[in-house]
N, C-alpha and C. Protein backbone atom coordinates (compact mmCIF):
# COMPACT_ATOMS: atom_id res chain seq x y z
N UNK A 1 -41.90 6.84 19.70
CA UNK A 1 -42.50 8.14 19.79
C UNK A 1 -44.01 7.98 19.93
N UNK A 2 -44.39 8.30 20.89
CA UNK A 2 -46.23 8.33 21.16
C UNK A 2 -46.86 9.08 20.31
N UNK A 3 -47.88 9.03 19.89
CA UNK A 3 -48.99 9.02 18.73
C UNK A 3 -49.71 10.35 19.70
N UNK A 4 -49.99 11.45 19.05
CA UNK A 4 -50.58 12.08 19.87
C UNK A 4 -52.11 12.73 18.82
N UNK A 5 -53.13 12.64 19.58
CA UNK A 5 -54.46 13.17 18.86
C UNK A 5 -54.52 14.43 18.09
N UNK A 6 -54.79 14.38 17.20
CA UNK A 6 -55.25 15.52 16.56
C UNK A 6 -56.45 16.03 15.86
N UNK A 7 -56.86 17.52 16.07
CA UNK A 7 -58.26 17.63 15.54
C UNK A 7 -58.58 18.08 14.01
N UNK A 8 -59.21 18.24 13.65
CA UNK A 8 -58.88 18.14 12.29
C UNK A 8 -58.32 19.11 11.53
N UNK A 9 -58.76 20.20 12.42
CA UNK A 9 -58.45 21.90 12.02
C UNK A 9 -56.83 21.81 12.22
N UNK A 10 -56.29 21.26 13.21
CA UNK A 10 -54.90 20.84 13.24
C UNK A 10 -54.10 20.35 12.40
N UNK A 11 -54.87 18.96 11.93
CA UNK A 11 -54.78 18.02 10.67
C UNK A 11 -54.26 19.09 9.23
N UNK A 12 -55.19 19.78 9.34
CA UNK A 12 -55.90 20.63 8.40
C UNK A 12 -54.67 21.66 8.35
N UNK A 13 -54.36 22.23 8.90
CA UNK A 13 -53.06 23.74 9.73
C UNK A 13 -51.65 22.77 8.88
N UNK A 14 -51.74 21.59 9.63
CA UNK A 14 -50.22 21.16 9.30
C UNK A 14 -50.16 20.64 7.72
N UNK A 15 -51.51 20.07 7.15
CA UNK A 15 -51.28 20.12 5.64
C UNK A 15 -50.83 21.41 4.85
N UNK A 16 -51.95 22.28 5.16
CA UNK A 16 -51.66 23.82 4.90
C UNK A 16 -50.05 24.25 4.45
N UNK A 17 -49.69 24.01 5.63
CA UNK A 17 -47.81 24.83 5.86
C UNK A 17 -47.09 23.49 4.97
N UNK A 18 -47.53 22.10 4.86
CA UNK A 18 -47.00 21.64 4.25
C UNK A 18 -46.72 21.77 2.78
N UNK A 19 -48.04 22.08 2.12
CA UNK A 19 -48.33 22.63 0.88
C UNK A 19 -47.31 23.94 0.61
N UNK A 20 -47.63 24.91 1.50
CA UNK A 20 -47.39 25.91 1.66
C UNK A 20 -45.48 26.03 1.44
N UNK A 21 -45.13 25.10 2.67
CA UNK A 21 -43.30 25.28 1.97
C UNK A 21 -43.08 24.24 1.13
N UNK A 22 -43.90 23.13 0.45
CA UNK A 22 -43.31 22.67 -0.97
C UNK A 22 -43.42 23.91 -2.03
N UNK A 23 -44.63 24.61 -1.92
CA UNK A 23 -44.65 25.88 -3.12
C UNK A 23 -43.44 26.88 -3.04
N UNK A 24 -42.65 27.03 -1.73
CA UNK A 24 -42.19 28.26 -1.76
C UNK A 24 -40.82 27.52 -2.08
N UNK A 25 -40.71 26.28 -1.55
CA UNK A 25 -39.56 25.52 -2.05
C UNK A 25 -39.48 25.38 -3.72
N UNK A 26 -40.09 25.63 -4.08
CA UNK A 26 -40.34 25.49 -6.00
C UNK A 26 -40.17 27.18 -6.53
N UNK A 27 -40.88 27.60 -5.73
CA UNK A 27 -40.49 28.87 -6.27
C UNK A 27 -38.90 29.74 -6.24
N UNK A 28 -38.30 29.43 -5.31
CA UNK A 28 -36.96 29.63 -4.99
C UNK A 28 -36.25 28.42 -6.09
N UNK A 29 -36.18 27.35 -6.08
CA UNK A 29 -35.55 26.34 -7.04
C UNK A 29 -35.76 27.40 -8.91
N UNK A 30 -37.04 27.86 -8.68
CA UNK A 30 -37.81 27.74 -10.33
C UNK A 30 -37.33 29.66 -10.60
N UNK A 31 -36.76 30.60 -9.60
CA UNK A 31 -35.78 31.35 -9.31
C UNK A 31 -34.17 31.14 -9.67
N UNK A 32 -33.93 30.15 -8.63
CA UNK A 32 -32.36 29.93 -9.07
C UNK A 32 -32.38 29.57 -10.81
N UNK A 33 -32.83 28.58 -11.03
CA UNK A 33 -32.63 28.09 -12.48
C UNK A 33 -32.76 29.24 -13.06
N UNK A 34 -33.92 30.00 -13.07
CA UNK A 34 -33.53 31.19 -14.11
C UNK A 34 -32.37 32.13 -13.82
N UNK A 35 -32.39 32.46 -12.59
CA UNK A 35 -31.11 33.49 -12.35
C UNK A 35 -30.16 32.67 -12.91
N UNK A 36 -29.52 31.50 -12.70
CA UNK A 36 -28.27 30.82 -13.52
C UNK A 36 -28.51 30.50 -14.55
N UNK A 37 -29.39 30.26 -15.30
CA UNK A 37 -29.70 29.95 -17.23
C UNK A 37 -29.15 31.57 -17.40
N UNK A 38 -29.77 32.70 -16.70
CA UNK A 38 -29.69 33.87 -17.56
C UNK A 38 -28.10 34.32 -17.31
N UNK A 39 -27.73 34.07 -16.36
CA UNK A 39 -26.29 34.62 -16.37
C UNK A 39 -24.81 33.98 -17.27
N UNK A 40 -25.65 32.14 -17.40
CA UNK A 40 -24.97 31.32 -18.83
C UNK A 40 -24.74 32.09 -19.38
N UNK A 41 -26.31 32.55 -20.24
CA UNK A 41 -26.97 33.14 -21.52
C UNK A 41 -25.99 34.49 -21.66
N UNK A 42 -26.08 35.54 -20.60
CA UNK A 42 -25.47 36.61 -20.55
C UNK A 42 -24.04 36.53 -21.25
N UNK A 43 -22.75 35.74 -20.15
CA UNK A 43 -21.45 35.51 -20.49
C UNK A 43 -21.03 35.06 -22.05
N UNK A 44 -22.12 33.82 -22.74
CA UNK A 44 -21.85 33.77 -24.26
C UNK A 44 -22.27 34.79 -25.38
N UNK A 45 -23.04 35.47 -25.07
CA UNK A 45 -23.69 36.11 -25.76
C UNK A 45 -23.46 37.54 -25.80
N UNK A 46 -23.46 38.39 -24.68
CA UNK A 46 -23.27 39.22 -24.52
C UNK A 46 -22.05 39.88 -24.23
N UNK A 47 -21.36 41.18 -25.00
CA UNK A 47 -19.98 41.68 -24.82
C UNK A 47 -19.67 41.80 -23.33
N UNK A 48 -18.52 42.03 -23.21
CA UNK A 48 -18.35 42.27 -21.68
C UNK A 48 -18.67 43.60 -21.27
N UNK A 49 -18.63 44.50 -20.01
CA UNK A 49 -19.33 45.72 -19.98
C UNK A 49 -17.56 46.35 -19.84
N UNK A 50 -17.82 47.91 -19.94
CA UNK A 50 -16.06 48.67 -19.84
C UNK A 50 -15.42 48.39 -18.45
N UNK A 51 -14.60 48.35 -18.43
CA UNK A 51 -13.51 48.00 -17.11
C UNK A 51 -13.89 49.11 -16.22
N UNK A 52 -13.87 50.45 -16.77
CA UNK A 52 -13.98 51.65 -15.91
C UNK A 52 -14.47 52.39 -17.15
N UNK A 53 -15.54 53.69 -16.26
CA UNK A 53 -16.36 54.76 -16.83
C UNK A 53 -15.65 55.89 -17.05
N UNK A 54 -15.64 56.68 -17.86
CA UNK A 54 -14.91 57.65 -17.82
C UNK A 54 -15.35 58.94 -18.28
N UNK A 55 -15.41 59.79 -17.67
CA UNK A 55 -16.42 60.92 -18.07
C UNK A 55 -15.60 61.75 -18.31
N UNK A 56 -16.73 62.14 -19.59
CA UNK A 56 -16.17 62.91 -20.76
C UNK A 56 -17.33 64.36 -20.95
N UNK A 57 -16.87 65.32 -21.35
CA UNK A 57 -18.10 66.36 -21.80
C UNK A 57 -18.37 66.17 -23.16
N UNK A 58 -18.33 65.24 -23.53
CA UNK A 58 -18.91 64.76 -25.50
C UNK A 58 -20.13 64.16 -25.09
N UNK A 59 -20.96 64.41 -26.09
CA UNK A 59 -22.45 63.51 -26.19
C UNK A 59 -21.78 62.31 -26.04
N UNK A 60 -22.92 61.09 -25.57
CA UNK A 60 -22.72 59.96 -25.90
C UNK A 60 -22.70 59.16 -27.24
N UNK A 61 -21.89 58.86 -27.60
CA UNK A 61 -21.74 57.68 -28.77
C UNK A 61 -23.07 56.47 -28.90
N UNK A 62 -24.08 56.32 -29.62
CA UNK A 62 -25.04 55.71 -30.06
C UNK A 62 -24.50 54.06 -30.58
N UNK A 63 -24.55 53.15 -30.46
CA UNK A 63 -23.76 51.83 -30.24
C UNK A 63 -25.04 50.85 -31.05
N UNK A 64 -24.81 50.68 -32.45
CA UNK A 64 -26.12 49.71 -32.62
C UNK A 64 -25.62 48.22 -32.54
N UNK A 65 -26.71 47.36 -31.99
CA UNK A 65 -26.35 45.97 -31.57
C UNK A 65 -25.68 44.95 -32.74
């Protein structure tokens, strides 16, 4: 593959975008991990939600944790 010249502002452009998608590559990775830690966290911890809603004309029932 031939070696082709570059000026520095070029040099300069292609570091840029390089920087540029390692950060966005971390940010999406440093995303997933939390979206999947929290949905772990969710399933042990937290009750399951009702199968189906069912509407009623009664106030709502107050539910302490």
């Amino acid at each position: 593959m031939p070696r082709i010249k570059t000026t520095k502002t070029v040099r300069f452009a292609l570091w840029a975008l390089r920087i540029y998608l390692l950060i966005l590559l971390a940010l999406i990775g440093i995303k997933f991990v939390r979206v999947f830690s929290g949905s772990q966290k969710q399933g042990r911890d937290a009750p399951s939600p009702p199968a189906k809603a069912i509407k009623t004309n009664q106030a709502p029932v107050e539910t302490k944790p």
